[in-house]
C-alpha atoms as a PDB file:
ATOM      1  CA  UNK A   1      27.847  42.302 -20.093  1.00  0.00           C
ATOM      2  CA  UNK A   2      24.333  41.010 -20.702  1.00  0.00           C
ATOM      3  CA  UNK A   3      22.600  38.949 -18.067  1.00  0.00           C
ATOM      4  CA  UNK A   4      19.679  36.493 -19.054  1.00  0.00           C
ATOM      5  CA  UNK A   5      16.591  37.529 -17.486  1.00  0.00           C
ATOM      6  CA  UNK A   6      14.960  35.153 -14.945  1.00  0.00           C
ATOM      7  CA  UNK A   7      11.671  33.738 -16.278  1.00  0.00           C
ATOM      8  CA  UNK A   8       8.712  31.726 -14.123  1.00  0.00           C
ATOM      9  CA  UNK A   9       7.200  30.239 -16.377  1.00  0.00           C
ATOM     10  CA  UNK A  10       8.464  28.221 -19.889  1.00  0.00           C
ATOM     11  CA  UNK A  11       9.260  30.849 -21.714  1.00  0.00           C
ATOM     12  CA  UNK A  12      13.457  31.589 -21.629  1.00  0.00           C
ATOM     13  CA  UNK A  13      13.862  28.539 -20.305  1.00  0.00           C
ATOM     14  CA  UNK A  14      15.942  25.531 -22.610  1.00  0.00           C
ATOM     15  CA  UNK A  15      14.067  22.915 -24.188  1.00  0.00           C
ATOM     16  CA  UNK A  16      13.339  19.398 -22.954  1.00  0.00           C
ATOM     17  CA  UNK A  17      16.077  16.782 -23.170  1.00  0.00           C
ATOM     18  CA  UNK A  18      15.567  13.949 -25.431  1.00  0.00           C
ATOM     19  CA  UNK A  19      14.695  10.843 -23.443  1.00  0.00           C
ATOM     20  CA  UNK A  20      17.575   8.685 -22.621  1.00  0.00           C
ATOM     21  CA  UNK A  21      15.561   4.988 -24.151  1.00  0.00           C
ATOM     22  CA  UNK A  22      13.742   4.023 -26.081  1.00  0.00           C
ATOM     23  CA  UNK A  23       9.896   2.626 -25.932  1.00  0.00           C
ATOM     24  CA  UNK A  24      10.825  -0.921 -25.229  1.00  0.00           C
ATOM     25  CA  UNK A  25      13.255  -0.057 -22.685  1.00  0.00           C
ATOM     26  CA  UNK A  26      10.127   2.501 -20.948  1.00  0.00           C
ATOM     27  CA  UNK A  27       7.840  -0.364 -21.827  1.00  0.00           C
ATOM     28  CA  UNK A  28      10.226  -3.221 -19.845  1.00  0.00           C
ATOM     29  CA  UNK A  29      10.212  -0.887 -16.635  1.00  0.00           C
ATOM     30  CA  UNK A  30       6.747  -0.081 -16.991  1.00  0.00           C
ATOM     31  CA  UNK A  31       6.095  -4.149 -16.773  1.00  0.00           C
ATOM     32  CA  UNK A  32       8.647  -4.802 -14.255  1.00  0.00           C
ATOM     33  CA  UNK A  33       6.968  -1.692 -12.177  1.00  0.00           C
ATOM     34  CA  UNK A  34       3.292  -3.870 -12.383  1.00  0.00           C
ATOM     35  CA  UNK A  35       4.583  -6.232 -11.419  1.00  0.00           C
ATOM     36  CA  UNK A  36       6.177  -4.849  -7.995  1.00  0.00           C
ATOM     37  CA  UNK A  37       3.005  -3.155  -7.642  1.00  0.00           C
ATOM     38  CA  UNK A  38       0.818  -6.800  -8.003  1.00  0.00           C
ATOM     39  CA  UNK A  39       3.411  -8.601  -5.929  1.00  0.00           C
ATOM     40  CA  UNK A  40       3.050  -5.847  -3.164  1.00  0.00           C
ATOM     41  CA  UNK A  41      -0.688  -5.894  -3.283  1.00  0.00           C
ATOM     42  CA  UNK A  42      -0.682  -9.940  -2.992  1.00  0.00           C
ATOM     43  CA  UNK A  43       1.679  -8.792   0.598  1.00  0.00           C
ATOM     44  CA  UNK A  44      -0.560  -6.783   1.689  1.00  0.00           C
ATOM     45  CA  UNK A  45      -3.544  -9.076   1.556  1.00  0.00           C
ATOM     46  CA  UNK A  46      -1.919 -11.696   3.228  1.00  0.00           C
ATOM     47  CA  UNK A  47      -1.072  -9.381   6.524  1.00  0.00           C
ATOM     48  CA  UNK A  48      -4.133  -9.573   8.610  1.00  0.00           C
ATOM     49  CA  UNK A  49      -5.041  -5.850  10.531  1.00  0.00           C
ATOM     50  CA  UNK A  50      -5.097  -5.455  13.935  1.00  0.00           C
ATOM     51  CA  UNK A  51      -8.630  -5.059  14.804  1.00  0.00           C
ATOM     52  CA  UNK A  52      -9.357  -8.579  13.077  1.00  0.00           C
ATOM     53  CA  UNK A  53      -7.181 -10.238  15.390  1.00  0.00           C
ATOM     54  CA  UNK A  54      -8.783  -8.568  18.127  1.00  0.00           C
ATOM     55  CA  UNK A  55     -12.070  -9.400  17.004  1.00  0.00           C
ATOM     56  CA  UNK A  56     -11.628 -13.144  16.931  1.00  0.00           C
ATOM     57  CA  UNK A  57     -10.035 -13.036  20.570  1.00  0.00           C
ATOM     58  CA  UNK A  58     -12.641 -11.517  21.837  1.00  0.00           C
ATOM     59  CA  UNK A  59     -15.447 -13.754  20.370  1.00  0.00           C
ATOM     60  CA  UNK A  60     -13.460 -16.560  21.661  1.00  0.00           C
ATOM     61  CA  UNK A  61     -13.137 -15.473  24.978  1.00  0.00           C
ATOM     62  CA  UNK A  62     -17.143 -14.019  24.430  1.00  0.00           C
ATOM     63  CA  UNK A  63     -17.406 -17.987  24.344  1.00  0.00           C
ATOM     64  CA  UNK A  64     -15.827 -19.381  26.750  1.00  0.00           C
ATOM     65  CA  UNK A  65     -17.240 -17.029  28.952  1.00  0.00           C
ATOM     66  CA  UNK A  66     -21.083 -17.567  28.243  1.00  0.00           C
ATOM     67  CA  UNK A  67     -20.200 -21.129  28.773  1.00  0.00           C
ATOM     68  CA  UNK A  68     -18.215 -20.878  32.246  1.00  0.00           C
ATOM     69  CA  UNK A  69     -21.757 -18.785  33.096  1.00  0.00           C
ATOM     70  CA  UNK A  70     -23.883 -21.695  31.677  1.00  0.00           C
ATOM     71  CA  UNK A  71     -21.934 -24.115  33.284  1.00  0.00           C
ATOM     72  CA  UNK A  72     -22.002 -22.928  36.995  1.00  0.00           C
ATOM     73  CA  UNK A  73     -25.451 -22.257  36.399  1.00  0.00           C
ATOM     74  CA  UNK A  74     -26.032 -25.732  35.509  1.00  0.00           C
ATOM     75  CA  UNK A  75     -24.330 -27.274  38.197  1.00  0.00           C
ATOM     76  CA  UNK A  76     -24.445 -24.507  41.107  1.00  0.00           C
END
């Protein structure tokens, strides 16, 4: 009984299947696949990170602050 050897590398091994479409069905999901890949960008861009929000707090309460200190300067 012969028993195929095992092989590591492409020799012994079968060929490549033929690809199931054709180029304008390849071409369609290559389109469609931009497009998620725009319409995910655009998501991302809208989310805002953390440390911006952060940021703008504390410059607003930076703010308010220097002006609570003004202001019982002022009139203390």
């Amino acid at each position: 009984m012969d028993v195929p050897k095992l092989s590591h590398g492409r020799r012994g091994t079968s060929p490549m299947p033929r690809a199931r479409y054709g180029i304008d069905e390849a071409l369609a999901d290559i389109k469609r696949l931009h497009q998620e890949i725009q319409s995910q960008e655009i998501r991302s861009q809208k989310i805002r990170p953390a440390w911006q929000s952060f940021a703008l707090g504390f410059a607003i309460g930076a703010v308010f602050f220097a002006a609570a200190i003004a202001g019982v300067r002022l009139l203390g």
